[in-house]
N, C-alpha and C. Protein backbone atom coordinates (compact mmCIF):
# COMPACT_ATOMS: atom_id res chain seq x y z
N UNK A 1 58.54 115.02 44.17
CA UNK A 1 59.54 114.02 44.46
C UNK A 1 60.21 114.39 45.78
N UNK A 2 60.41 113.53 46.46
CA UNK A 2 60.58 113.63 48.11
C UNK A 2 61.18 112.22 48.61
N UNK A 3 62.44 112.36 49.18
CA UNK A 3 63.10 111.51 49.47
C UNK A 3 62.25 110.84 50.46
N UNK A 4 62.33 109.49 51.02
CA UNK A 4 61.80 109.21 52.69
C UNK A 4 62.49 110.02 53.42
N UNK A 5 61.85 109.77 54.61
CA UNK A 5 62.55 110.16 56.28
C UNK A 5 63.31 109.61 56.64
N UNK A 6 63.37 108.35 55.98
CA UNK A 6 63.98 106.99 56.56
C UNK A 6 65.68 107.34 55.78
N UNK A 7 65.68 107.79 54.87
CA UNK A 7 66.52 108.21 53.96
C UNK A 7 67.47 109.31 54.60
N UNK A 8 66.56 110.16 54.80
CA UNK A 8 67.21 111.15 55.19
C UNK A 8 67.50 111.12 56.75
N UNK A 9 66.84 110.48 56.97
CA UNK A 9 67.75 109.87 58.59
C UNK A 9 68.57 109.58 58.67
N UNK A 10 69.35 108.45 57.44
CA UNK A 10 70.31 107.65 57.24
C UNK A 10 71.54 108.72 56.62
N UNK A 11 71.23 109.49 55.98
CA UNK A 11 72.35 110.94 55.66
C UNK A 11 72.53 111.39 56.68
N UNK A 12 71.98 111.71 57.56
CA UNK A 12 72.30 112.81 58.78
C UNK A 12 72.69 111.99 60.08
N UNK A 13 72.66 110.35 59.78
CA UNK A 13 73.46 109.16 60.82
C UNK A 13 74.82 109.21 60.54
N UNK A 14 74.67 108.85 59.09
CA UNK A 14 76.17 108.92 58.84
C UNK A 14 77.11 110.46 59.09
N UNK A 15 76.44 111.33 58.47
CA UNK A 15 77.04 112.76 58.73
C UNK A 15 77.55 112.92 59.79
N UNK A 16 76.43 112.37 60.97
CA UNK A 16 77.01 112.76 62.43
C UNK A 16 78.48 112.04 63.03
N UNK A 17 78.41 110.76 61.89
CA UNK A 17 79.41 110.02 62.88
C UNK A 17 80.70 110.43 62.08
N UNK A 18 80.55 110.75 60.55
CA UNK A 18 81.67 111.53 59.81
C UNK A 18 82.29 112.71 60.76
N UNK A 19 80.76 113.69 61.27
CA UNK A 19 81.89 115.05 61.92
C UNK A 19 82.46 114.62 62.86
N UNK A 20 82.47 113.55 63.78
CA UNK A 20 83.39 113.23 64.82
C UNK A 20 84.46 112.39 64.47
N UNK A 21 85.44 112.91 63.89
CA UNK A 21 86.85 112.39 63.66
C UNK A 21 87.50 111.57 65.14
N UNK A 22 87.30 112.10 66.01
CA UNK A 22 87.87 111.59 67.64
C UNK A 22 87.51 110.17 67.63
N UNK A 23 86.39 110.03 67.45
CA UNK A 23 85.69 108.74 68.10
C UNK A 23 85.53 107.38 66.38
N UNK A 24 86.22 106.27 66.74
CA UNK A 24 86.11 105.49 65.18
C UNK A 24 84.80 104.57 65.66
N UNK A 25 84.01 104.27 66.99
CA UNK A 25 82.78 103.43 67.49
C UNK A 25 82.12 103.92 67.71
N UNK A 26 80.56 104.60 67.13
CA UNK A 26 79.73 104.99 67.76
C UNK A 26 78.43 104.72 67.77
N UNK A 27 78.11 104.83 69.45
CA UNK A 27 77.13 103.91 69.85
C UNK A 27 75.54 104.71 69.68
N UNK A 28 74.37 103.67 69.06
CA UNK A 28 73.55 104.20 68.54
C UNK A 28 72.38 104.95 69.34
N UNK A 29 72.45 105.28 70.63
CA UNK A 29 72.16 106.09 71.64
C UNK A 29 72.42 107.34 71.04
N UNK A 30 73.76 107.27 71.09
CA UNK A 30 74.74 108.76 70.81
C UNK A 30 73.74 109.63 69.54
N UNK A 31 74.01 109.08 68.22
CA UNK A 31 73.35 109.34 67.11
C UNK A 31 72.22 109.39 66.96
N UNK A 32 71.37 108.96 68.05
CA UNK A 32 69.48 108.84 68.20
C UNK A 32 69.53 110.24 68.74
N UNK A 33 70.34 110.71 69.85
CA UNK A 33 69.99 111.71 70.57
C UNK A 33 70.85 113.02 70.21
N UNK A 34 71.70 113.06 69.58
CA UNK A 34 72.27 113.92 68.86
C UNK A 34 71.37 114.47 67.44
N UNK A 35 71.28 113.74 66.71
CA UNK A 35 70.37 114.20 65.39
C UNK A 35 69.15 114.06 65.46
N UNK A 36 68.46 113.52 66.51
CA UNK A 36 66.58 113.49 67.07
C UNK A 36 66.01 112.74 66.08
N UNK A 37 66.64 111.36 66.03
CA UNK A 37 66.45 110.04 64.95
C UNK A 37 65.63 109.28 66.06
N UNK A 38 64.16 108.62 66.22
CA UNK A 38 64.14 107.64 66.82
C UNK A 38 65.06 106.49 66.90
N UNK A 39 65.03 106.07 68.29
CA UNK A 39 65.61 104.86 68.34
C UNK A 39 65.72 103.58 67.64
N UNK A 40 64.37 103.64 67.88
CA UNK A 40 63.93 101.64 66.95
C UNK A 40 63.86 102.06 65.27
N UNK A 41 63.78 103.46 64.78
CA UNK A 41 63.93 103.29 63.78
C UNK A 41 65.15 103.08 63.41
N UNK A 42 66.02 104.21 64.09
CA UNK A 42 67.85 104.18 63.62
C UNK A 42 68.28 102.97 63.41
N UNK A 43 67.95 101.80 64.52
CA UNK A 43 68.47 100.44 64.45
C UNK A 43 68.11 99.75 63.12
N UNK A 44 67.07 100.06 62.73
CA UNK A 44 66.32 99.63 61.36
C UNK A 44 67.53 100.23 60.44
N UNK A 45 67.80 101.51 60.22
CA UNK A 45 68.68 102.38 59.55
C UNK A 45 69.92 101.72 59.20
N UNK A 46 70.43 101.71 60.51
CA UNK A 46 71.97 101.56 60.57
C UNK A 46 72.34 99.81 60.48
N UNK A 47 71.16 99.15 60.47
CA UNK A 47 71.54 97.74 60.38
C UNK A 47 71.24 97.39 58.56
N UNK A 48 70.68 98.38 58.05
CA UNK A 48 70.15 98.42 56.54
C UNK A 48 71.58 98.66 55.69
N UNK A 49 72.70 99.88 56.29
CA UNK A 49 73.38 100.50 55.80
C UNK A 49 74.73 99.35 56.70
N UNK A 50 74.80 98.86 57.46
CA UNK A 50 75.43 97.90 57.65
C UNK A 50 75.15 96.54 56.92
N UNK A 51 74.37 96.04 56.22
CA UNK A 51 74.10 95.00 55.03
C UNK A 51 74.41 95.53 53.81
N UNK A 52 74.54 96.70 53.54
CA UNK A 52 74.70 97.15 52.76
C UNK A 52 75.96 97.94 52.62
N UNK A 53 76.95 97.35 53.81
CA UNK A 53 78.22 97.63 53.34
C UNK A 53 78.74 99.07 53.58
N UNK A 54 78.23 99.78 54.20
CA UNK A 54 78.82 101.22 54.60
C UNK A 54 79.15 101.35 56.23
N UNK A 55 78.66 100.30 56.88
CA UNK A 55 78.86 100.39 58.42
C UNK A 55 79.13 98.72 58.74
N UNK A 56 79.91 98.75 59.70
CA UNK A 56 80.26 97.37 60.47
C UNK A 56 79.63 97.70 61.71
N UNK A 57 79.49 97.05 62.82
CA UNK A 57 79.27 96.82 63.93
C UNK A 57 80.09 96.37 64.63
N UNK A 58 80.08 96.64 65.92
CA UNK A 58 81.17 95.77 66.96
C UNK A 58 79.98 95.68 68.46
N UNK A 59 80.37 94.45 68.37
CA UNK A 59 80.17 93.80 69.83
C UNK A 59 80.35 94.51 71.08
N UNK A 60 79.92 94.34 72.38
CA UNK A 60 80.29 94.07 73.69
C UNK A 60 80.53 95.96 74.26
N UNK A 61 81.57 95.83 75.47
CA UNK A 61 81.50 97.20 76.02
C UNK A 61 82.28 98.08 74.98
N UNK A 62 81.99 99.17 74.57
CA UNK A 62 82.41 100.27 73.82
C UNK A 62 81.82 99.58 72.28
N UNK A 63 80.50 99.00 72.38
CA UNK A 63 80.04 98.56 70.66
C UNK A 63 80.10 99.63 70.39
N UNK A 64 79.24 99.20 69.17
CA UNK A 64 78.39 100.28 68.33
C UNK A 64 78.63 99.90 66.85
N UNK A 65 78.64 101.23 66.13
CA UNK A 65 78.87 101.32 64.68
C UNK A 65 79.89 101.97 64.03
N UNK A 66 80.50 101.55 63.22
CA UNK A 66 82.03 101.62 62.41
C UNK A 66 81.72 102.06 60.96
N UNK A 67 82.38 102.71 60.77
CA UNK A 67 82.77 103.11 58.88
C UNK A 67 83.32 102.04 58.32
N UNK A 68 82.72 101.24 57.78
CA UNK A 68 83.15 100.61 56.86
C UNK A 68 83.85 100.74 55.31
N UNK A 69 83.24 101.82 55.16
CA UNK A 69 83.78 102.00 54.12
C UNK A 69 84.23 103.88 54.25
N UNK A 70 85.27 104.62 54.34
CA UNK A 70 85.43 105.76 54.60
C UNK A 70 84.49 106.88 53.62
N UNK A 71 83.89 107.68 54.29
CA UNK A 71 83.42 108.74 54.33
C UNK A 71 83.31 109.77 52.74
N UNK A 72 84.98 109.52 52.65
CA UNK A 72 85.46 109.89 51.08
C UNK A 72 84.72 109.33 50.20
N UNK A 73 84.44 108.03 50.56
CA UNK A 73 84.02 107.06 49.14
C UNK A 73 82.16 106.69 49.41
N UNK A 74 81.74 107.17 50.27
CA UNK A 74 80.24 106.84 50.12
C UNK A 74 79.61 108.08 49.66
N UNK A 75 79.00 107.75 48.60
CA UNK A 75 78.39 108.69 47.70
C UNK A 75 76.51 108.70 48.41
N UNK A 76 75.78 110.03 48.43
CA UNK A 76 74.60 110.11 48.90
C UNK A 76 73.88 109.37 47.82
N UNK A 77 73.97 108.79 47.10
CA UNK A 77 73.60 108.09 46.05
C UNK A 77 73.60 106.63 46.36
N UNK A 78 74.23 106.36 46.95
CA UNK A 78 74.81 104.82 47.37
C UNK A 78 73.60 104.31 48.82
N UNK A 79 73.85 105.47 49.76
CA UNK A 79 72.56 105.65 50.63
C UNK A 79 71.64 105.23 50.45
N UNK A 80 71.11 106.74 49.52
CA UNK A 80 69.39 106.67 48.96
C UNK A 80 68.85 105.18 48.61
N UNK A 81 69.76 104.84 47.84
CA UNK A 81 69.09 103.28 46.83
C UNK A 81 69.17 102.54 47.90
N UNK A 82 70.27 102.26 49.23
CA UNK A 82 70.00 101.18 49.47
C UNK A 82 68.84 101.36 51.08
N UNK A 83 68.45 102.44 51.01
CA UNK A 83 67.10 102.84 51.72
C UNK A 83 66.00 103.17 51.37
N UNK A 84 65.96 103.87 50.03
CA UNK A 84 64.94 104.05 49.44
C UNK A 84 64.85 102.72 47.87
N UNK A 85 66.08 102.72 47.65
CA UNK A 85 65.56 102.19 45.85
C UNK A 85 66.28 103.22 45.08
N UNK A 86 66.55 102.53 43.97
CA UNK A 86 66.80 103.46 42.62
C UNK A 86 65.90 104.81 42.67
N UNK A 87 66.13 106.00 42.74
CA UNK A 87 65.32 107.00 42.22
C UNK A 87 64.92 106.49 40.79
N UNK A 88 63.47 107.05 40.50
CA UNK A 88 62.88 106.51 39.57
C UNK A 88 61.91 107.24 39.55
N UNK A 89 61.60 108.48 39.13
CA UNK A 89 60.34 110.00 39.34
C UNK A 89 58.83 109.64 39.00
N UNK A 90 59.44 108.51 37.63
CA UNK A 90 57.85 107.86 36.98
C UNK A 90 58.35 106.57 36.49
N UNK A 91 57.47 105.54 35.96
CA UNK A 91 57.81 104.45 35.95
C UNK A 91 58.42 104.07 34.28
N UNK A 92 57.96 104.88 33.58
CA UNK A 92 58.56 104.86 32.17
C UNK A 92 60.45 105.59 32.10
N UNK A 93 60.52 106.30 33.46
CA UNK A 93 61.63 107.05 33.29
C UNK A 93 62.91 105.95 33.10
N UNK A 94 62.37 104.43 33.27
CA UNK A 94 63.31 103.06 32.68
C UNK A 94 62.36 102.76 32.51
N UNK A 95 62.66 102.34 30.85
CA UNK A 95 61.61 101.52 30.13
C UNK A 95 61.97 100.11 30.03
N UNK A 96 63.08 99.91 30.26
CA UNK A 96 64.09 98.64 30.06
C UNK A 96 63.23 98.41 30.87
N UNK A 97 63.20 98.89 32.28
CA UNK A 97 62.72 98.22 33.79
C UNK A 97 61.22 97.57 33.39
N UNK A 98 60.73 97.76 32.08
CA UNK A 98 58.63 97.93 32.33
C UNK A 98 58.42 97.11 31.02
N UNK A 99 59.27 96.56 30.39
CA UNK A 99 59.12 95.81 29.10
C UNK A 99 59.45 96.42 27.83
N UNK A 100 60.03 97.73 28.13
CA UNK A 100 60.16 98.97 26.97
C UNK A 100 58.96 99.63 26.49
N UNK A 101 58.18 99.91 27.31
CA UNK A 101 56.83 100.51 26.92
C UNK A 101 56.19 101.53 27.86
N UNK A 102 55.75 102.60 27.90
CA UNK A 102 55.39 103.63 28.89
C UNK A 102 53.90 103.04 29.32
N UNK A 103 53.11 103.44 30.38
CA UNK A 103 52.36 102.80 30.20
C UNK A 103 50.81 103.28 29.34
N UNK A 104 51.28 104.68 28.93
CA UNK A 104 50.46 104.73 27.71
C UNK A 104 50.62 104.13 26.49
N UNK A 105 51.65 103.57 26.53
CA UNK A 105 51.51 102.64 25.56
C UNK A 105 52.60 102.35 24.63
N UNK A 106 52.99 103.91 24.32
CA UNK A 106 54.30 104.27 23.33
C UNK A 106 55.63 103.22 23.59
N UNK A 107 55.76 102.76 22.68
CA UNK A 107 56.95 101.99 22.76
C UNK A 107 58.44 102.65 22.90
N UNK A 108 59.80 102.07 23.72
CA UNK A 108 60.59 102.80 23.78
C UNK A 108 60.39 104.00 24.71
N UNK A 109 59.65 105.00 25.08
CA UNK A 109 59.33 105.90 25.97
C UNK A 109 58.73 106.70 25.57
N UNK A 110 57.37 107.32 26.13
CA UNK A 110 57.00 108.83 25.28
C UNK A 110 57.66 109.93 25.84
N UNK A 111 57.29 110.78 25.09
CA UNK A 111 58.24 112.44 25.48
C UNK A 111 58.45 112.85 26.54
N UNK A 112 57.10 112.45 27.69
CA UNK A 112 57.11 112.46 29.16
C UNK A 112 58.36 111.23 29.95
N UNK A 113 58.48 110.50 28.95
CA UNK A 113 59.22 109.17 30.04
C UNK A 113 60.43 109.39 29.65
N UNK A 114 60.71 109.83 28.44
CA UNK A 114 61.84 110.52 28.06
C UNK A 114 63.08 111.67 28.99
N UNK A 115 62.02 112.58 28.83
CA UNK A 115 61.94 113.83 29.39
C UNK A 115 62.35 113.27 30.84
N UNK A 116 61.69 112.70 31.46
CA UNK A 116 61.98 112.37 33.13
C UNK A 116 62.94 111.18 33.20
N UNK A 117 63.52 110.87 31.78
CA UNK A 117 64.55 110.11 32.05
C UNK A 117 65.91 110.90 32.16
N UNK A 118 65.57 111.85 31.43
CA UNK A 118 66.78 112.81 31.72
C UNK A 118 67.20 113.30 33.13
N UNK A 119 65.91 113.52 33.61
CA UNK A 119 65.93 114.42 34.88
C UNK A 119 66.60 113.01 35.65
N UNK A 120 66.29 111.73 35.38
CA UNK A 120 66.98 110.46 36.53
C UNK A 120 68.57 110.50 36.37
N UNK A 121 68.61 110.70 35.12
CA UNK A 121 70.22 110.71 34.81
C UNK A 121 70.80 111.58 35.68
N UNK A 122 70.20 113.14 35.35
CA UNK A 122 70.82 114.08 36.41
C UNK A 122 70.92 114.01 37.28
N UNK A 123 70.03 113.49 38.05
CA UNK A 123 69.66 113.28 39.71
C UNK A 123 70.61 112.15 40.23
N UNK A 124 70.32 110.93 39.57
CA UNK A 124 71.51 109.92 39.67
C UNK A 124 73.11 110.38 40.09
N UNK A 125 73.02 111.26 38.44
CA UNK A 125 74.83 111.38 38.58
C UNK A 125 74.88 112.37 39.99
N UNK A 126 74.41 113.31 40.10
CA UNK A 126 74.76 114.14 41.24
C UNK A 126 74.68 113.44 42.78
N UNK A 127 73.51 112.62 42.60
CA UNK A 127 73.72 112.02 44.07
C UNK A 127 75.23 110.83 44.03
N UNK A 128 75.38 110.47 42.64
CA UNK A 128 76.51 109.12 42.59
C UNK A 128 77.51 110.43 42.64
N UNK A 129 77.90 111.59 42.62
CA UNK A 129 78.82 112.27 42.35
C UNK A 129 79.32 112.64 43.84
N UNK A 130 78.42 112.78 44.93
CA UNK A 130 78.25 113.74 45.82
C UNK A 130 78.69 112.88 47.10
N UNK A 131 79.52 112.62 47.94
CA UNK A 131 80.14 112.42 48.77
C UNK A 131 79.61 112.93 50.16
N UNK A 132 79.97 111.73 50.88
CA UNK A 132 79.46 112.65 52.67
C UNK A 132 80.86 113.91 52.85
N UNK A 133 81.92 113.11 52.51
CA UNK A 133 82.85 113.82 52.78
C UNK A 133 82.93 115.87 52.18
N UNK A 134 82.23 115.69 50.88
CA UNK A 134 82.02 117.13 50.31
C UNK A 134 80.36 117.44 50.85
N UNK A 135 80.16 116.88 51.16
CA UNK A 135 78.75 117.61 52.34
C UNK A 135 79.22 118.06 53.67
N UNK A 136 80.24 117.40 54.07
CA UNK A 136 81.31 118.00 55.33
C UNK A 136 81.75 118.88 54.98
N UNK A 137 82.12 118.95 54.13
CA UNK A 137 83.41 120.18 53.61
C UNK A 137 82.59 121.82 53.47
N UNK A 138 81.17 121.27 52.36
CA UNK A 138 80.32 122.33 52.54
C UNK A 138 79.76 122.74 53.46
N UNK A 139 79.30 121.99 54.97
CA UNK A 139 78.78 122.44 56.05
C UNK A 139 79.87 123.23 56.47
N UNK A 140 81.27 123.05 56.73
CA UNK A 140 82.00 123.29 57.40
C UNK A 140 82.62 125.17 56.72
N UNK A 141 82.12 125.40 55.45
CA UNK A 141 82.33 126.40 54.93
C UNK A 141 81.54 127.44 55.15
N UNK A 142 80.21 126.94 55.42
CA UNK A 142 79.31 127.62 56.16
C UNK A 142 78.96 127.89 57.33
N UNK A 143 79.60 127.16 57.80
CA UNK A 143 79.84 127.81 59.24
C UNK A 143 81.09 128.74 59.69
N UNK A 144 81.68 128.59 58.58
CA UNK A 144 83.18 129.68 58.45
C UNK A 144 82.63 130.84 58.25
N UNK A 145 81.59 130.56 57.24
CA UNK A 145 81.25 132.23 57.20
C UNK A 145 80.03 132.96 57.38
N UNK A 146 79.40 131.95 58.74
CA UNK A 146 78.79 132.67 59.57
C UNK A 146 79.44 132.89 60.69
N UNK A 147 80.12 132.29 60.70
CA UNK A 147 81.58 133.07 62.36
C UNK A 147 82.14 134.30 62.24
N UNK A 148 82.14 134.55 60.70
CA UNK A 148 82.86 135.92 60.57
C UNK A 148 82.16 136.92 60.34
């Protein structure tokens, strides 16, 4: 199980524009060449996560891209799905999603769809748990104590 690129592009877009507190517009040059995101993809990125309500845009001289929604409140969970999709490891891991049936057959889920439904729950809650803002907090601790 392996997130996209596209995904994880979109964590380390937003991250970048979180660590710069100074600047509330930033233009998507800046963030292509700072985190080594292609260009034409980022625009793909950041216009995905702007439909999706985590970034605004602004027009004209000094555009770019805006927090829409602060930093505190976007969960890496919120991201993923709306770049990748629901995590989902196997396709029985929601049976609701498949007619209630694994596709060996077992009704309700077999032990395997079961089993990896647990692991979605976990994975879910931690990414719905997990904040850019406490991914800041943890980078920023680690670099405290490699300074010292």
């Amino acid at each position: 199980m392996k997130l996209s690129k596209k995904a994880e592009y979109a964590m380390r877009a937003l991250l970048c524009m979180a660590r710069d507190t100074e600047t509330s517009t930033f233009a998507i040059q800046d963030i292509s060449t700072r985190e080594r995101i292609p260009l034409k993809f980022l625009e793909q990125i950041l216009l995905a996560l702007k439909n999706g309500g985590l970034l605004r845009s602004k027009r004209g001289v000094g555009g770019g891209y805006q927090f829409h929604k602060a930093p505190s409140r976007i969960t890496l969970g919120e991201v993923v799905t709306l770049i990748d999709g629901p995590f989902e490891p196997i396709a029985c891991a929601s049976p609701e999603k498949h007619g209630g049936s694994c596709e060996c057959g077992v009704s309700g889920a077999c032990g395997l769809g079961q089993t990896f439904s647990l692991l979605k729950q976990q994975v879910d809650g931690w990414l719905n748990a997990t904040t850019l803002a406490q991914v800041l907090e943890r980078e920023r601790r680690e670099t405290v104590s490699f300074d010292i």
